[in-house]
N, C-alpha and C. Protein backbone atom coordinates (compact mmCIF):
# COMPACT_ATOMS: atom_id res chain seq x y z
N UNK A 1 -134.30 -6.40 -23.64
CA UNK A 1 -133.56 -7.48 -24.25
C UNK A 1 -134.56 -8.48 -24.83
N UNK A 2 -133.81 -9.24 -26.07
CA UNK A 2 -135.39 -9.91 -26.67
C UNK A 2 -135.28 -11.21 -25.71
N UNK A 3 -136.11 -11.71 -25.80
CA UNK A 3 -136.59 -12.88 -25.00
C UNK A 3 -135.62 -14.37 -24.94
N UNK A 4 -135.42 -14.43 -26.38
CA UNK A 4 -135.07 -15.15 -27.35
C UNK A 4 -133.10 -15.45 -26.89
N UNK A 5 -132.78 -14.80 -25.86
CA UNK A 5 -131.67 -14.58 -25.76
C UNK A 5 -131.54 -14.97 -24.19
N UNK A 6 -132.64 -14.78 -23.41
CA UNK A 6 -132.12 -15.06 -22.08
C UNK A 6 -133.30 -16.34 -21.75
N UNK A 7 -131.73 -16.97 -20.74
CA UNK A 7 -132.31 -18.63 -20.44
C UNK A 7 -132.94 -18.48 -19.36
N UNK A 8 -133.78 -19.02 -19.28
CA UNK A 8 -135.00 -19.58 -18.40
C UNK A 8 -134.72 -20.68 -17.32
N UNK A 9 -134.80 -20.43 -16.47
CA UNK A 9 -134.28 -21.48 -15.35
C UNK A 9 -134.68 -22.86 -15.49
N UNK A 10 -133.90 -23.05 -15.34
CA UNK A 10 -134.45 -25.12 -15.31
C UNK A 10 -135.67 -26.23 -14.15
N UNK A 11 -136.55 -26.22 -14.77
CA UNK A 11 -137.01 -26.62 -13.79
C UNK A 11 -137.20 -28.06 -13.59
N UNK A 12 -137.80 -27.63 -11.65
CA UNK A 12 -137.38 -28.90 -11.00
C UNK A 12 -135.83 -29.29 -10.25
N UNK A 13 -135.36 -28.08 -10.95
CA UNK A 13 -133.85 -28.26 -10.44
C UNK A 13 -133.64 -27.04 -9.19
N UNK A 14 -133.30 -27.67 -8.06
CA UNK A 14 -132.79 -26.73 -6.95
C UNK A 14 -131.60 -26.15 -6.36
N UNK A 15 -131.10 -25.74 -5.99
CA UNK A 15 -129.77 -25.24 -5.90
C UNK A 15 -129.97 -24.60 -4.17
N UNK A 16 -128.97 -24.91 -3.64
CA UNK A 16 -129.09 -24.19 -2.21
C UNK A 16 -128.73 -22.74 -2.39
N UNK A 17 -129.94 -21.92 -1.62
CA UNK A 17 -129.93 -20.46 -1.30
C UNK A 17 -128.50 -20.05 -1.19
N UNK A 18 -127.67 -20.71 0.04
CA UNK A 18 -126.35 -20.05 0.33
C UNK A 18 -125.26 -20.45 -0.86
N UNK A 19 -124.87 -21.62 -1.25
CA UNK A 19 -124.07 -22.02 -1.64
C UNK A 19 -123.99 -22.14 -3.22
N UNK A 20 -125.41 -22.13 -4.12
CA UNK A 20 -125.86 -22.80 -5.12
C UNK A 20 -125.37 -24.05 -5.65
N UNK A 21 -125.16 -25.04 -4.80
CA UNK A 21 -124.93 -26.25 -5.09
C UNK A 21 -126.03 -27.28 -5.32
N UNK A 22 -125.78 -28.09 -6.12
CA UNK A 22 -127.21 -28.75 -6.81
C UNK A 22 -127.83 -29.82 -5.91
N UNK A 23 -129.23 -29.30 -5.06
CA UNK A 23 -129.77 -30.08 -3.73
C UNK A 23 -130.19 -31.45 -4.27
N UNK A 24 -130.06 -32.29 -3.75
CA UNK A 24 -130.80 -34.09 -3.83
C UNK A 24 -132.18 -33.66 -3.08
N UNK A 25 -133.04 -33.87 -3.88
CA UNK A 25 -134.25 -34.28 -3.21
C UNK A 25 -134.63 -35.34 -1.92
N UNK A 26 -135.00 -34.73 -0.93
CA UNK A 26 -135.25 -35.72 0.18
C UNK A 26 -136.96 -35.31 0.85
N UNK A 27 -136.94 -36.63 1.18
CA UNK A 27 -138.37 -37.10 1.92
C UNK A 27 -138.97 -35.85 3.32
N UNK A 28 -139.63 -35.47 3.48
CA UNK A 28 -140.05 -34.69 4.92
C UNK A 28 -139.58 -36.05 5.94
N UNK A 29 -139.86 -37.17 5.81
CA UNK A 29 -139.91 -37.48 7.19
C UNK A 29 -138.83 -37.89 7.24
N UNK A 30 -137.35 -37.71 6.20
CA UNK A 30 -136.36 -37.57 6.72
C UNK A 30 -135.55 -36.14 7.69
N UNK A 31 -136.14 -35.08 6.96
CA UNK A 31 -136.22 -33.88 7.59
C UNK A 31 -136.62 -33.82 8.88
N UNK A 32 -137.67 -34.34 9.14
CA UNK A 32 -138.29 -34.15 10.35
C UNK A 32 -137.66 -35.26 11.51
N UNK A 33 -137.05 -36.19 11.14
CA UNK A 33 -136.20 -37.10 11.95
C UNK A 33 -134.92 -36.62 12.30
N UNK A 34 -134.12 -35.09 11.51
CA UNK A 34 -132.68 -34.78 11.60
C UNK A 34 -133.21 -33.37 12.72
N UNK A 35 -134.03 -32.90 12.83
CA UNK A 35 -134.64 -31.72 13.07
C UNK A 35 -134.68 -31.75 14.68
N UNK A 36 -133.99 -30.70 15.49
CA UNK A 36 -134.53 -30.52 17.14
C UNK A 36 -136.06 -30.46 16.77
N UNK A 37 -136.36 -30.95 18.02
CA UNK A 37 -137.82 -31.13 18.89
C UNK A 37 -138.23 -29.72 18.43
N UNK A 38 -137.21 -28.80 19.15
CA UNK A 38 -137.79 -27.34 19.27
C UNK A 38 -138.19 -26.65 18.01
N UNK A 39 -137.52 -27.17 16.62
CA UNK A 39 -137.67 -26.41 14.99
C UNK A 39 -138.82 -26.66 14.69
N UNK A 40 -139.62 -25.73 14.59
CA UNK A 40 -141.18 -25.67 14.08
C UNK A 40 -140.68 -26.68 12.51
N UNK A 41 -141.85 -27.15 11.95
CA UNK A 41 -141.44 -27.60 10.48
C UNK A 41 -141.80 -26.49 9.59
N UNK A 42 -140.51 -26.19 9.04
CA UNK A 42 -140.64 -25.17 8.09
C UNK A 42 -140.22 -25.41 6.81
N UNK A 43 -140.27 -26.85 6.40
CA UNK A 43 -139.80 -26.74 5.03
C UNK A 43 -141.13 -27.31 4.12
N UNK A 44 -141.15 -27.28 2.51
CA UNK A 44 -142.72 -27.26 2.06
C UNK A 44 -142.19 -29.00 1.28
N UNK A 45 -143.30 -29.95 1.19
CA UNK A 45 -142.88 -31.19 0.65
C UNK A 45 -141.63 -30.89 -0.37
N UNK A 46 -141.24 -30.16 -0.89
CA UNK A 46 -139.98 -30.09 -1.97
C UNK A 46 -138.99 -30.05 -1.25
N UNK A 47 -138.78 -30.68 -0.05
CA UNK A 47 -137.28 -30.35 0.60
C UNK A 47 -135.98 -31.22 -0.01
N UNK A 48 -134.84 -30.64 0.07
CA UNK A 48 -133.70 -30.92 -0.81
C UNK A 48 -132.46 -30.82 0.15
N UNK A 49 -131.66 -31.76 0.24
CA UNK A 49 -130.74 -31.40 0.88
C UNK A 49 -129.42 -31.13 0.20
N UNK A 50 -128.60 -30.27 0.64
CA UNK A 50 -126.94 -29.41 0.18
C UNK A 50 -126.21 -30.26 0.73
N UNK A 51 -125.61 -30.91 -0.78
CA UNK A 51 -124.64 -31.97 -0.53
C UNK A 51 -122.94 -31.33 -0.17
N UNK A 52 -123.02 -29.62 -0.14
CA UNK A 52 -122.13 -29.31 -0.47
C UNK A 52 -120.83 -29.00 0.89
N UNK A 53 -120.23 -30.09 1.83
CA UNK A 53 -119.34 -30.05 2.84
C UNK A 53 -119.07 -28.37 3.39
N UNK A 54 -118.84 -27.41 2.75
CA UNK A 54 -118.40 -26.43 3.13
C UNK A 54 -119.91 -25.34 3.98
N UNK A 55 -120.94 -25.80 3.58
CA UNK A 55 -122.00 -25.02 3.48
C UNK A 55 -122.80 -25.25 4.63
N UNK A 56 -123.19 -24.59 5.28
CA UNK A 56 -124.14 -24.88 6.77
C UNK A 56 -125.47 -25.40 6.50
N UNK A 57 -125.66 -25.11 5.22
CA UNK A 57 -127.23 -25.54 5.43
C UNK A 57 -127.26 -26.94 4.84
N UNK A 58 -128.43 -27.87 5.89
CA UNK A 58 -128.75 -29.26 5.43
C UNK A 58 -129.47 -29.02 4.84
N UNK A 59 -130.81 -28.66 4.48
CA UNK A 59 -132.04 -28.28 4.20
C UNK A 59 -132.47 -27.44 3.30
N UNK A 60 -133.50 -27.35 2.24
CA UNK A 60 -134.05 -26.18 2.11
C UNK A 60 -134.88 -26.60 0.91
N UNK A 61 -135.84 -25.57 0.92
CA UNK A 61 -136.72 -25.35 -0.27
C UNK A 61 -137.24 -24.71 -1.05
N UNK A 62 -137.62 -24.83 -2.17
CA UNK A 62 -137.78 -23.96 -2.96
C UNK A 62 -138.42 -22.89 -3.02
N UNK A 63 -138.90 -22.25 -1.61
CA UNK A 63 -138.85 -20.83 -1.05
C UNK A 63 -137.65 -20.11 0.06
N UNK A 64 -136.51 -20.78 -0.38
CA UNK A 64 -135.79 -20.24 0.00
C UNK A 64 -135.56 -20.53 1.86
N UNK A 65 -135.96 -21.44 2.06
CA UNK A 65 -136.19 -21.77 4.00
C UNK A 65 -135.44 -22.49 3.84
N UNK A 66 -134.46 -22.28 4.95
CA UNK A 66 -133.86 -23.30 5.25
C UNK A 66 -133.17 -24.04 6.71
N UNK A 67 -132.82 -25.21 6.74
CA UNK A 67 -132.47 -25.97 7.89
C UNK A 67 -130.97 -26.05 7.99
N UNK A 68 -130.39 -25.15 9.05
CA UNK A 68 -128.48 -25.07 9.06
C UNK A 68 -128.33 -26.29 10.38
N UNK A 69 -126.69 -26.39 9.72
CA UNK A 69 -126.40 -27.68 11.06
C UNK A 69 -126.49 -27.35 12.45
N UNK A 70 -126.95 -26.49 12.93
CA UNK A 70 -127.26 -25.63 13.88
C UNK A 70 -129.03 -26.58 14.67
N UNK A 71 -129.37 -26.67 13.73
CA UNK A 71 -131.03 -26.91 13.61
C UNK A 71 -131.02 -28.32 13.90
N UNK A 72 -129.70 -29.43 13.85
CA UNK A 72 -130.15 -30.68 13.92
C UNK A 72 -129.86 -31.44 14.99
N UNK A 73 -130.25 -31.98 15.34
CA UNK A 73 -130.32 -33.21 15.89
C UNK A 73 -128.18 -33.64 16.45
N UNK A 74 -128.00 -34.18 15.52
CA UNK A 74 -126.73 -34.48 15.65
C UNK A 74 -125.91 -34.18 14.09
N UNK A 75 -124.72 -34.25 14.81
CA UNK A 75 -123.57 -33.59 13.08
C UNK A 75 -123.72 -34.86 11.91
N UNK A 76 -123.61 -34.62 10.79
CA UNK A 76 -123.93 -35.33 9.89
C UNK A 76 -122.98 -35.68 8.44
N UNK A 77 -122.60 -36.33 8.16
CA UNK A 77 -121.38 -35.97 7.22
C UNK A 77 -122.35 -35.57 5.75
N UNK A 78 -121.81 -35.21 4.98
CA UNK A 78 -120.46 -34.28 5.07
C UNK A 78 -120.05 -33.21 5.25
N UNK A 79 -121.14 -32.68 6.30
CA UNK A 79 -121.07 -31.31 6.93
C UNK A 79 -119.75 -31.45 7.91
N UNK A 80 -119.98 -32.75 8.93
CA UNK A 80 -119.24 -32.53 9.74
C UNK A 80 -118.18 -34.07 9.17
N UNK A 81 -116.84 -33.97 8.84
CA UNK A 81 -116.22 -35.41 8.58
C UNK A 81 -116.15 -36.48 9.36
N UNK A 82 -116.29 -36.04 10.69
CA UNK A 82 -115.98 -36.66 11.57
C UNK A 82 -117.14 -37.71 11.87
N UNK A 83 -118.48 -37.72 11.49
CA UNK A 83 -119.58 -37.98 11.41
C UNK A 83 -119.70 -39.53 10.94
N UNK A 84 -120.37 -40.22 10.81
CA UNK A 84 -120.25 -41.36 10.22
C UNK A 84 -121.19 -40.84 8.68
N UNK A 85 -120.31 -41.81 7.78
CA UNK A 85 -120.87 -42.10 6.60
C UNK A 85 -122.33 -42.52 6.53
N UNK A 86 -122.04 -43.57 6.97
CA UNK A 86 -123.64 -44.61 7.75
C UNK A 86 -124.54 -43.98 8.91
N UNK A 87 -125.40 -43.77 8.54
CA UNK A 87 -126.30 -42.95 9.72
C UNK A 87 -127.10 -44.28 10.12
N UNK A 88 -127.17 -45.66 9.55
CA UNK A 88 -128.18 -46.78 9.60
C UNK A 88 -126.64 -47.95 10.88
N UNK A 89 -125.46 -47.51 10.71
CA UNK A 89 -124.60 -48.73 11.18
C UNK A 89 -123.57 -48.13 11.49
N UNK A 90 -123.43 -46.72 11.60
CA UNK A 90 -122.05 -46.02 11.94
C UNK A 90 -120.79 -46.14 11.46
N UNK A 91 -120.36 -46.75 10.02
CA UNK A 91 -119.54 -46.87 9.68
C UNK A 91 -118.83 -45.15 9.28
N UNK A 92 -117.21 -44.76 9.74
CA UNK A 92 -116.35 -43.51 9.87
C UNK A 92 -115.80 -43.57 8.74
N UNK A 93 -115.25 -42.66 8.38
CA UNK A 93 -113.89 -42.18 7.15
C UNK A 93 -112.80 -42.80 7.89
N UNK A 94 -112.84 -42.97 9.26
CA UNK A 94 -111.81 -43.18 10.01
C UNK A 94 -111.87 -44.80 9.76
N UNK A 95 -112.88 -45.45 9.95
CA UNK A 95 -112.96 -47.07 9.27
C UNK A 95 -112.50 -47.21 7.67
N UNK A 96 -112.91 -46.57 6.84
CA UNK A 96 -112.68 -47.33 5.71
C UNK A 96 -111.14 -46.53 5.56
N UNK A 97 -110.64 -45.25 5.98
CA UNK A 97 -109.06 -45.55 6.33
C UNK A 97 -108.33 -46.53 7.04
N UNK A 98 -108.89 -47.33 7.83
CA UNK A 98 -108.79 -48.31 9.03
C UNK A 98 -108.50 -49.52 7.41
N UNK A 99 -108.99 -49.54 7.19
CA UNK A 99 -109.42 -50.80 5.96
C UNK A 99 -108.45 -50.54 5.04
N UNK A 100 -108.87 -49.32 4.55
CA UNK A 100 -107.53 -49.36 3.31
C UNK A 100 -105.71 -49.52 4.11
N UNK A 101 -105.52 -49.06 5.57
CA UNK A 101 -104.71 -49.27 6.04
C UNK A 101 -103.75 -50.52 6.35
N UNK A 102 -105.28 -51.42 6.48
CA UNK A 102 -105.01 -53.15 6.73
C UNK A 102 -104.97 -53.64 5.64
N UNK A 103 -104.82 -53.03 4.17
CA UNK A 103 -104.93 -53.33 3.32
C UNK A 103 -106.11 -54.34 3.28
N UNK A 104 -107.78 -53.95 3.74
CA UNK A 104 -108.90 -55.23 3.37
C UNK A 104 -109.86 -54.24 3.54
N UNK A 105 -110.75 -54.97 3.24
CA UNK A 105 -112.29 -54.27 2.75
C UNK A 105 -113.17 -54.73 3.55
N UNK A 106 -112.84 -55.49 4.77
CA UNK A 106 -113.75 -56.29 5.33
C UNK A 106 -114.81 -55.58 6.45
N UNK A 107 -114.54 -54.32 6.84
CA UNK A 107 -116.07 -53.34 7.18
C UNK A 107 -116.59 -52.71 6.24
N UNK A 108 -115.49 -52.27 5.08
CA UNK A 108 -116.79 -51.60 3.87
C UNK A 108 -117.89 -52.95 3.19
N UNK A 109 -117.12 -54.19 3.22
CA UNK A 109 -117.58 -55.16 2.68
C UNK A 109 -119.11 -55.63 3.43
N UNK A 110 -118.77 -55.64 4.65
CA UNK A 110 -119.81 -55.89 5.93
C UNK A 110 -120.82 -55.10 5.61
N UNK A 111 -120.69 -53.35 5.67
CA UNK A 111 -121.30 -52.16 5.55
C UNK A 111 -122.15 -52.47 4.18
N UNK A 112 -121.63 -52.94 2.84
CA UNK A 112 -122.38 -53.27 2.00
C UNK A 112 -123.52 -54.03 2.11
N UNK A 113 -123.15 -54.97 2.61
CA UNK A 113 -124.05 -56.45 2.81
C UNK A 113 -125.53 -55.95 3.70
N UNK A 114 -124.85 -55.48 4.28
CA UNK A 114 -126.43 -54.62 5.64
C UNK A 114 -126.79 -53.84 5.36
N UNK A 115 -125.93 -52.78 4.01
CA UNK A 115 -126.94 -51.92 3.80
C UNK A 115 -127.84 -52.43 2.47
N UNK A 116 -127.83 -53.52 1.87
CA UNK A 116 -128.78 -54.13 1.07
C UNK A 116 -130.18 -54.84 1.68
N UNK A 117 -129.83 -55.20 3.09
CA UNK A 117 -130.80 -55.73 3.90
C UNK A 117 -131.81 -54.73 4.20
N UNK A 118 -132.46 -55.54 4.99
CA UNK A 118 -134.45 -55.30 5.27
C UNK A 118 -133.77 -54.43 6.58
N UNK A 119 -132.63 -54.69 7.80
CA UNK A 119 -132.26 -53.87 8.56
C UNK A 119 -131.44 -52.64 8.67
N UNK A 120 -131.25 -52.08 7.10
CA UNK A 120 -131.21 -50.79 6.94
C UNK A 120 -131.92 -49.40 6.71
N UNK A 121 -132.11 -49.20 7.57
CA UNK A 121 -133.17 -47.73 7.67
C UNK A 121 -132.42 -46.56 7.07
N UNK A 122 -132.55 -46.09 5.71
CA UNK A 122 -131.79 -45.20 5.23
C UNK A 122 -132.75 -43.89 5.00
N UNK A 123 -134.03 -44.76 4.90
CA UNK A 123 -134.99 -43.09 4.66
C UNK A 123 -135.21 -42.10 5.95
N UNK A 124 -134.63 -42.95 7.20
CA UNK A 124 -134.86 -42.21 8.04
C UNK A 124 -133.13 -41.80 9.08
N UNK A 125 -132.96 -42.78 8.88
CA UNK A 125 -131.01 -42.79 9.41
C UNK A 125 -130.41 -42.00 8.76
N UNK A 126 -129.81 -41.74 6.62
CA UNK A 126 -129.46 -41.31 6.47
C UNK A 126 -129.86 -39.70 6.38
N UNK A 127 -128.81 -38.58 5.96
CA UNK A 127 -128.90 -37.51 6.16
C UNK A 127 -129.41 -36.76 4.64
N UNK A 128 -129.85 -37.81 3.96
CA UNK A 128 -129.84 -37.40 2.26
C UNK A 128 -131.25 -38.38 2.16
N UNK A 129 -131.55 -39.22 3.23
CA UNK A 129 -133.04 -40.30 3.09
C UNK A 129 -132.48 -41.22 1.98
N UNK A 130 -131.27 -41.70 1.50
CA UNK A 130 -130.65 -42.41 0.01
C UNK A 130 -129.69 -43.48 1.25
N UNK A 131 -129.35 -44.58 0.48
CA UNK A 131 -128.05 -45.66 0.85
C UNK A 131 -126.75 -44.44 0.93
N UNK A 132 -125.97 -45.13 1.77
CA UNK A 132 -124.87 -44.82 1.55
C UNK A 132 -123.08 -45.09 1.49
N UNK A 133 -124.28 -46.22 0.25
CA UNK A 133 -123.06 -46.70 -0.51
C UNK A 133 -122.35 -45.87 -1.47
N UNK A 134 -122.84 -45.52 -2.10
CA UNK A 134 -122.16 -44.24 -2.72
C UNK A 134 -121.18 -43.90 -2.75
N UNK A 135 -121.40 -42.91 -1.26
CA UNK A 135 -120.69 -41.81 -0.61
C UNK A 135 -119.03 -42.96 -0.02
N UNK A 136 -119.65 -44.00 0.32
CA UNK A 136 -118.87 -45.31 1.06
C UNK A 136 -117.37 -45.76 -0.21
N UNK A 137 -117.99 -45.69 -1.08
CA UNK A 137 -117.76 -46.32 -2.15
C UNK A 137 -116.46 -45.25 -2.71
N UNK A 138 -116.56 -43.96 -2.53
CA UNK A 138 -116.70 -42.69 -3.03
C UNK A 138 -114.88 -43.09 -2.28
């Protein structure tokens, strides 16, 4: 086939092994903070995490290694729902239903405010090393 016809992968762009859903780049020493004691480190500085809820794996890199919810520490949303949003302040799905219920915003509102502060640890709390306002927001 001529050359001229078939596409060339994109690079820089990762996709999880199991799922091919498009990975967020994350830090090792967020990896290594979600990780049992016992998991040798097996992922290479390019680690990426699978944003994708249905899919077991948190982890992986662009040799194909990867870290399943099996491997961590504790459940993490949005693998597991039940999980907190906030890995830095524990805010639930079950809170900001709590909120939209009371008709007020006043823990997502809270949750905002602290996660702009100097006492939010997100590179190492959250499960993506990112805020998660976003996802909060979402």
């Amino acid at each position: 086939m001529n050359k001229a016809f078939v596409r060339e992968p994109d690079q820089g762009v990762e996709r999880c092994p199991r799922c091919g859903s498009l990975g967020e780049p994350v830090g090792l020493d967020t990896v290594k903070e979600f990780l049992k004691p016992e998991f040798p480190d097996p992922l290479s500085d390019s680690a990426h995490f699978c944003p994708y809820a249905a899919c077991d794996v948190v982890y992986f890199d662009m040799f194909e290694r990867i870290v399943l919810t099996t491997d961590i520490i504790r459940p993490v949303y949005p693998k597991d729902p039940t999980a907190p949003l906030c890995g830095c302040f524990g805010l639930t799905c079950e809170d900001v239903e709590d909120d939209i219920a009371e008709e007020s915003v006043a823990r997502v509102k809270a949750l905002l405010t602290r996660a702009q502060s100097s006492e939010a640890s997100c590179r190492t709390h959250s499960v993506n090393g990112k805020s998660c306002m976003e996802a909060v927001q979402k």
